[in-house]
N, C-alpha and C. Protein backbone atom coordinates (compact mmCIF):
# COMPACT_ATOMS: atom_id res chain seq x y z
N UNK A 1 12.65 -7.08 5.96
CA UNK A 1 12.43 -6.27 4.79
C UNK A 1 13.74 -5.57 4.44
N UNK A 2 13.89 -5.71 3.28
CA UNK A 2 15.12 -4.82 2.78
C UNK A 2 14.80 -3.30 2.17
N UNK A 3 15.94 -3.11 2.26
CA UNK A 3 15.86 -1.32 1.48
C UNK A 3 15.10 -1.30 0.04
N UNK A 4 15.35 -2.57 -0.99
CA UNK A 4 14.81 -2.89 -2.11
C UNK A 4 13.31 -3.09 -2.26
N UNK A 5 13.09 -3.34 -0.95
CA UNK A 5 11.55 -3.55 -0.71
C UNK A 5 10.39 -2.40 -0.51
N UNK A 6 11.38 -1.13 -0.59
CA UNK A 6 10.87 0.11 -0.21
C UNK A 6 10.68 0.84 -1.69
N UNK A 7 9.82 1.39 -1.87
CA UNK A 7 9.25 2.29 -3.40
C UNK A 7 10.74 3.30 -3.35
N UNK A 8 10.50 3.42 -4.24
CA UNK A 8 11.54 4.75 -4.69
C UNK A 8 10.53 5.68 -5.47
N UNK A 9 10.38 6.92 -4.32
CA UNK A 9 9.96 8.05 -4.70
C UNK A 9 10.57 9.17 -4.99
N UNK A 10 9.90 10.13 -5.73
CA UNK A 10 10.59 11.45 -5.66
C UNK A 10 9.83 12.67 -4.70
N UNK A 11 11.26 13.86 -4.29
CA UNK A 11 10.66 14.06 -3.70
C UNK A 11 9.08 15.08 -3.72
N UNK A 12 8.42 15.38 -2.97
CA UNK A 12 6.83 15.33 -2.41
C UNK A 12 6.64 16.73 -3.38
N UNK A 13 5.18 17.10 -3.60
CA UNK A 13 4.12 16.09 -3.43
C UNK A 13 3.98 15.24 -4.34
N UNK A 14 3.13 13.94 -3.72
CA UNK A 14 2.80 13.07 -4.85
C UNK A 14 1.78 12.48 -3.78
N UNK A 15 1.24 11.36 -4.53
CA UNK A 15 -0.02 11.16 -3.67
C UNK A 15 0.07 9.31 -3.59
N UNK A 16 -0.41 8.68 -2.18
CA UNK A 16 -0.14 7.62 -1.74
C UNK A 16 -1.72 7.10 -1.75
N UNK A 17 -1.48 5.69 -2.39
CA UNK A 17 -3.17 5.09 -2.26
C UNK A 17 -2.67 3.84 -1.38
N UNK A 18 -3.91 4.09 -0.15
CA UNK A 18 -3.67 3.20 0.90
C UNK A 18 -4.64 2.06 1.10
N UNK A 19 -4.14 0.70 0.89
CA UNK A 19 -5.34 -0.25 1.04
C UNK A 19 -5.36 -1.26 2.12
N UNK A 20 -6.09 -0.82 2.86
CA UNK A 20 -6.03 -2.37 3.97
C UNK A 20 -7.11 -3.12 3.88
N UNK A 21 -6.71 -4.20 4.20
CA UNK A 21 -7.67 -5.61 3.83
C UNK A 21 -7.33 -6.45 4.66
N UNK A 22 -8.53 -6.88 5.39
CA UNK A 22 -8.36 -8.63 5.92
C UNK A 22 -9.14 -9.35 4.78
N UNK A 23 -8.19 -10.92 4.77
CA UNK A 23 -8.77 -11.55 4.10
C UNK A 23 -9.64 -12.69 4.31
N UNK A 24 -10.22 -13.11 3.51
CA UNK A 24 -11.26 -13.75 4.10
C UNK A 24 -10.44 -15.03 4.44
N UNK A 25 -11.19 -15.99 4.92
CA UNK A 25 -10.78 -17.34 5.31
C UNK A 25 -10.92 -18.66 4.11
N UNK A 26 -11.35 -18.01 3.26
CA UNK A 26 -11.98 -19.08 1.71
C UNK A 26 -9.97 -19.34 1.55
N UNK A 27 -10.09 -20.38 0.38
CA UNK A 27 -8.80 -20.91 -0.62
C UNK A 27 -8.77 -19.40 -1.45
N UNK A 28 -7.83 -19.02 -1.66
CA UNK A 28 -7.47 -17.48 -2.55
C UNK A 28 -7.19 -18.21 -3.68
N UNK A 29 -8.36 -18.83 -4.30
CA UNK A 29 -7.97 -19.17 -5.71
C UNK A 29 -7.77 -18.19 -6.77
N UNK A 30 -7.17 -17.93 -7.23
CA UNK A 30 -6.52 -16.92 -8.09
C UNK A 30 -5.75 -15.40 -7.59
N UNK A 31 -6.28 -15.78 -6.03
CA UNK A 31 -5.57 -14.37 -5.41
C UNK A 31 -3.84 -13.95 -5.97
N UNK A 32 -3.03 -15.21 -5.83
CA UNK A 32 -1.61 -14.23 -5.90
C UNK A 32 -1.43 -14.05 -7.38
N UNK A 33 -2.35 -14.51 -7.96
CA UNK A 33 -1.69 -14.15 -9.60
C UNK A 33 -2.12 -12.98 -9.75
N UNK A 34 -3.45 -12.23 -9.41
CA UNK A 34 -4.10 -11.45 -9.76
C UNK A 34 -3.63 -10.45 -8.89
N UNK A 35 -2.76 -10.30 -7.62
CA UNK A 35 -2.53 -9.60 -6.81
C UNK A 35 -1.04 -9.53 -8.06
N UNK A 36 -0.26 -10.16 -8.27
CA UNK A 36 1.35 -9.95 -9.26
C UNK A 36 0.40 -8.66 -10.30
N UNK A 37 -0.23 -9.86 -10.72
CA UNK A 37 -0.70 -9.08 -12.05
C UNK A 37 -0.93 -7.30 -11.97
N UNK A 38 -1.80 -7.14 -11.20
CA UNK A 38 -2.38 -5.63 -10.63
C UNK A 38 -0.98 -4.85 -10.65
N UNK A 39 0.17 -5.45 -9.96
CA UNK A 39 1.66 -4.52 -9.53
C UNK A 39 1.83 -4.69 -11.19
N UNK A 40 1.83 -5.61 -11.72
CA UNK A 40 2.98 -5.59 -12.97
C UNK A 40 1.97 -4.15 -14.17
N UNK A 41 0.47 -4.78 -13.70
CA UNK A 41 -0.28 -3.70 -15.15
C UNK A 41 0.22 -1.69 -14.58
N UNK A 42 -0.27 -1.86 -12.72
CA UNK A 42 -0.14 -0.58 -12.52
C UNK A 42 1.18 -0.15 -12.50
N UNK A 43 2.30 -0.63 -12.96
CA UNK A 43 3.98 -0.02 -13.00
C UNK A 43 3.92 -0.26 -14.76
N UNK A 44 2.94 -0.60 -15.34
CA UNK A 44 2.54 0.29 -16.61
C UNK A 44 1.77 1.41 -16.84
N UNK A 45 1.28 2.29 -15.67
CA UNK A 45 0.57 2.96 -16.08
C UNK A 45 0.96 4.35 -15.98
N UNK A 46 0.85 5.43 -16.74
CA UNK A 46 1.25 6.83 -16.66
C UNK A 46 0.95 7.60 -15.04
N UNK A 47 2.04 7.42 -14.61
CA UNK A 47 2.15 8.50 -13.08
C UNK A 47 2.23 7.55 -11.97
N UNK A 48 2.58 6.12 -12.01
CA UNK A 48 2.38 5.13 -11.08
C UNK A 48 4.07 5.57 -10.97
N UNK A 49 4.43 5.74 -8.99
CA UNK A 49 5.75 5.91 -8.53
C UNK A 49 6.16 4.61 -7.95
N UNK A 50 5.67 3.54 -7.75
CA UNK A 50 6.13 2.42 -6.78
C UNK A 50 4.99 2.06 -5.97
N UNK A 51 5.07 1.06 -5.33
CA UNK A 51 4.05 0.02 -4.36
C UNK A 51 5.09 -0.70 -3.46
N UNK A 52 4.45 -0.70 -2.51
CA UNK A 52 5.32 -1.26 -0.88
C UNK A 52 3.67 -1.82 -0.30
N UNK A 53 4.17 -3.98 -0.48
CA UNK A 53 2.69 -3.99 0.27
C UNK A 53 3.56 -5.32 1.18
N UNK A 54 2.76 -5.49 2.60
CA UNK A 54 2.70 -6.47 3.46
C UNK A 54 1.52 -6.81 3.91
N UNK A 55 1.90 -8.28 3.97
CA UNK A 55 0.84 -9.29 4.42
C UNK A 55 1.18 -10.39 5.68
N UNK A 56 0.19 -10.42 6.75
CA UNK A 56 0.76 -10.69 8.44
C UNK A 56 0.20 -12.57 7.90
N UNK A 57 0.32 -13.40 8.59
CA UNK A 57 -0.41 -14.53 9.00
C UNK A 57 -1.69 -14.70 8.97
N UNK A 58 -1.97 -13.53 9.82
CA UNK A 58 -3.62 -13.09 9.86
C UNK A 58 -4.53 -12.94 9.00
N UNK A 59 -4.07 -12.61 7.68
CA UNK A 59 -4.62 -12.13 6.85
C UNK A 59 -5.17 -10.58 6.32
N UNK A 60 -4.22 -9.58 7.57
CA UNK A 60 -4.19 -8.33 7.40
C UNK A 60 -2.97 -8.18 6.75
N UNK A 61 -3.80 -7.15 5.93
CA UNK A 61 -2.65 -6.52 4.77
C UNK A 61 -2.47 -4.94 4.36
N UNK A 62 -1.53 -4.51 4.28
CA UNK A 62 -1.54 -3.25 3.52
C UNK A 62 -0.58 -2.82 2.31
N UNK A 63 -1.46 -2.28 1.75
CA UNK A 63 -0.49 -2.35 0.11
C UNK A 63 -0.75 -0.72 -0.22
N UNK A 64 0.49 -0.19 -0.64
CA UNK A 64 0.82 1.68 -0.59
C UNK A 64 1.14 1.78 -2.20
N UNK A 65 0.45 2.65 -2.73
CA UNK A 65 0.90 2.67 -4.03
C UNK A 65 1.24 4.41 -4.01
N UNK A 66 2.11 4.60 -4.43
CA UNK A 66 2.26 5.45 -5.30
C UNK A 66 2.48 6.39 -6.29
N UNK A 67 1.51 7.99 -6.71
CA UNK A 67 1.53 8.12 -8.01
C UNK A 67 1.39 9.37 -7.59
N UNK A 68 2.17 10.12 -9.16
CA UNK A 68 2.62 11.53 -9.43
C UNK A 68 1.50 12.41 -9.32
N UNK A 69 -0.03 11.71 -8.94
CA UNK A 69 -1.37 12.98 -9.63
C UNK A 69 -2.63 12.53 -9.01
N UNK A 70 -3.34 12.62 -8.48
CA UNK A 70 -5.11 12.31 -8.42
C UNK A 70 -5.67 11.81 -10.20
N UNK A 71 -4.76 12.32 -11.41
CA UNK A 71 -5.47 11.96 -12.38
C UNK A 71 -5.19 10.45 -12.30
N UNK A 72 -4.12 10.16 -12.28
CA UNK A 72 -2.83 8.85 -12.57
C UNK A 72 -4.04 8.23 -11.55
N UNK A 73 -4.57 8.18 -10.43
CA UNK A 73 -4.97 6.80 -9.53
C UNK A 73 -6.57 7.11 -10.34
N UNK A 74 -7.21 8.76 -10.53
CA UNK A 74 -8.34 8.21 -11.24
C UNK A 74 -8.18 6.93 -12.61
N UNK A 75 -7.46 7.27 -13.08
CA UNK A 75 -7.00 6.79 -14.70
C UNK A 75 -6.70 4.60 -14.18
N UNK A 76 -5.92 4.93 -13.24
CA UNK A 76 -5.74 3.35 -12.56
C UNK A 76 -7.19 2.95 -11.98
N UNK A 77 -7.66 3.78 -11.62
CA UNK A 77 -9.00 3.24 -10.94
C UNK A 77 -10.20 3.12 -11.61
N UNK A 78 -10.13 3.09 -13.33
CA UNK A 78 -11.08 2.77 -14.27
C UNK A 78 -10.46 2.09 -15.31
N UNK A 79 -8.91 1.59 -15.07
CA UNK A 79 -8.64 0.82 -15.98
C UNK A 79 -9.29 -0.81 -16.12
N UNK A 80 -9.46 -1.06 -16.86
CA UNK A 80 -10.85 -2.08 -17.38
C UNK A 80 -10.34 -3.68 -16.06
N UNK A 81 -8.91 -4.10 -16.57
CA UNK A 81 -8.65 -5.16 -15.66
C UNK A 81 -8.58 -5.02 -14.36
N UNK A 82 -7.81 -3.78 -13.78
CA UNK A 82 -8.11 -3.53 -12.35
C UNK A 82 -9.73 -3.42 -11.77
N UNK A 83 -10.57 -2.75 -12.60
CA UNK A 83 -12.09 -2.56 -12.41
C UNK A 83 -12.24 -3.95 -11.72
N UNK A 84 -12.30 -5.07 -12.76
CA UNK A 84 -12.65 -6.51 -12.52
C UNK A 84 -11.88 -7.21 -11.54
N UNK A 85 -10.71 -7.12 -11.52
CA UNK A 85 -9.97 -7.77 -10.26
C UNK A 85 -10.81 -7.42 -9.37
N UNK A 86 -10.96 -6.12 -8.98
CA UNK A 86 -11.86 -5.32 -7.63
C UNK A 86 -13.10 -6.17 -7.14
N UNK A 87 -13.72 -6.09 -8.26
CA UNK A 87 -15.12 -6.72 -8.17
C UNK A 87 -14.65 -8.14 -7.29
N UNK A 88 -14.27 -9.22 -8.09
CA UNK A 88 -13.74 -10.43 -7.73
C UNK A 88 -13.23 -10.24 -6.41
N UNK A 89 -12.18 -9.35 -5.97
CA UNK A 89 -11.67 -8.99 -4.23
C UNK A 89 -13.02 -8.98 -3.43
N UNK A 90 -13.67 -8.11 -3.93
CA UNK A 90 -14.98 -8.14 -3.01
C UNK A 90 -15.82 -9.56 -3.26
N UNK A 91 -16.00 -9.98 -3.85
CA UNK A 91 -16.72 -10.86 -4.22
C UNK A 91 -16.21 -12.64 -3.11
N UNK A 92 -14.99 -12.52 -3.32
CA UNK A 92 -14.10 -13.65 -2.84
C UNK A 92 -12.88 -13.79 -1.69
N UNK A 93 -12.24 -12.34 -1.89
CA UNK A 93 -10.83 -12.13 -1.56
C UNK A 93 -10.65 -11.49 -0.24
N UNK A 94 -11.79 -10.09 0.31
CA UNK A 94 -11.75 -9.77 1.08
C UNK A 94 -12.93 -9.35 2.14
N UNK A 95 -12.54 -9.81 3.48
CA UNK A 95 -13.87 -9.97 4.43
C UNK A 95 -14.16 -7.98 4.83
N UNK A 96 -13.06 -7.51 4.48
CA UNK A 96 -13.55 -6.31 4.43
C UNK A 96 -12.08 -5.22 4.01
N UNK A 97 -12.06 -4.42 3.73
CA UNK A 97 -11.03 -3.33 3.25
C UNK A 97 -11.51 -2.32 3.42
N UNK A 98 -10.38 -0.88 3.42
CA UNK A 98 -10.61 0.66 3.36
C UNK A 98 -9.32 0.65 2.71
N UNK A 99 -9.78 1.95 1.77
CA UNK A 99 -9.07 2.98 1.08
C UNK A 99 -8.91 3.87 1.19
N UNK A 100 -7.61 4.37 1.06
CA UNK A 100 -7.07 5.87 1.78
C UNK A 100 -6.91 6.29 0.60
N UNK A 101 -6.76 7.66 0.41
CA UNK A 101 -6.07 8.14 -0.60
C UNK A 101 -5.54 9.92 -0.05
N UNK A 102 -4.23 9.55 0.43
CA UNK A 102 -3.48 10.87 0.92
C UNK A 102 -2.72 11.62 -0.06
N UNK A 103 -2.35 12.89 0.20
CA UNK A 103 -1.44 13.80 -0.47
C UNK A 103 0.01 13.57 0.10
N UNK A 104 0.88 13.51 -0.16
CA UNK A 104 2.40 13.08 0.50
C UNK A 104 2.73 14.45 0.71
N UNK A 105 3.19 15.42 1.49
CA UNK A 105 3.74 16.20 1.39
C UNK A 105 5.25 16.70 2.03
N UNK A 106 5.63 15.27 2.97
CA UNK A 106 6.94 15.59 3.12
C UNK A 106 7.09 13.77 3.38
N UNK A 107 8.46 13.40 3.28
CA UNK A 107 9.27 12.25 3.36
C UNK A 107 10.18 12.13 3.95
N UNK A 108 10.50 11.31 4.42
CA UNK A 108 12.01 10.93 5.06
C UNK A 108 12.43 9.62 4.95
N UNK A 109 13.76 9.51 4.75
CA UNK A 109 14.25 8.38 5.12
C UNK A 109 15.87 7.82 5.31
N UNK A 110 16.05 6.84 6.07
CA UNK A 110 17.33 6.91 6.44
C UNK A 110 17.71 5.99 6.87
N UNK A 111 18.94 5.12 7.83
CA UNK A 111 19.12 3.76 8.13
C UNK A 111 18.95 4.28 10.14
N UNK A 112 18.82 3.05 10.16
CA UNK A 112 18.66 2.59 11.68
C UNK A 112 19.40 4.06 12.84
N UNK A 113 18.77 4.77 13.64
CA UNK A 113 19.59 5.44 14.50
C UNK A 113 20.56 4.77 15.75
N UNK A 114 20.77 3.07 15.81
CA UNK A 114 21.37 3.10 16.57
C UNK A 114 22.77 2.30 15.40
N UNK A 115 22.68 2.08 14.42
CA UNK A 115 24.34 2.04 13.21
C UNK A 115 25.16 2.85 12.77
């Protein structure tokens, strides 16, 4: 993973939506378009700060979004196409998931302590 691969936030508070998911074992027919799609609509949406997601072999995943407000992830979390992607995740995509939704209140970051 590179440094580029990491959100660029400002600093705290702001609030982090946390999703883990295993996936199921089916063909992910339409999974990676609809997984692009979701990053490209929510880095249109008012108060969205960045997303940092990984995915193992296994099919465990976690994907970190975050945004300036509790309104900004309500407002993402009734926007009409994300609504429906959701449905479809459950429906097809994932054998099970949890959602976090934390307050950020402090950050750090920095390069390797032994360079």
């Amino acid at each position: 993973m590179s440094s580029e691969s990491f959100a660029t936030t400002p600093e705290p508070p702001y609030y982090a939506v946390i999703f883990a998911s295993q996936r199921t074992d089916a063909d992910p027919l339409g999974y990676y378009e609809a997984s692009d799609r979701m990053i490209e609509l929510a880095a249109q949406q008012p108060g969205f700060l960045g997303v940092e997601s990984a995915r193992g072999a296994d099919g465990f995943g976690i994907t970190v979004s975050y945004w300036e407000s509790e309104a900004a992830i309500h407002a993402w979390k009734h926007n009409a196409e994300h609504t429906e992607v959701r449905k479809r995740g459950r429906l097809e995509w994932y054998e099970h998931f949890e959602l976090r939704v934390a307050k950020v209140e402090r950050a750090f970051a920095g390069p390797r302590a032994d360079r």
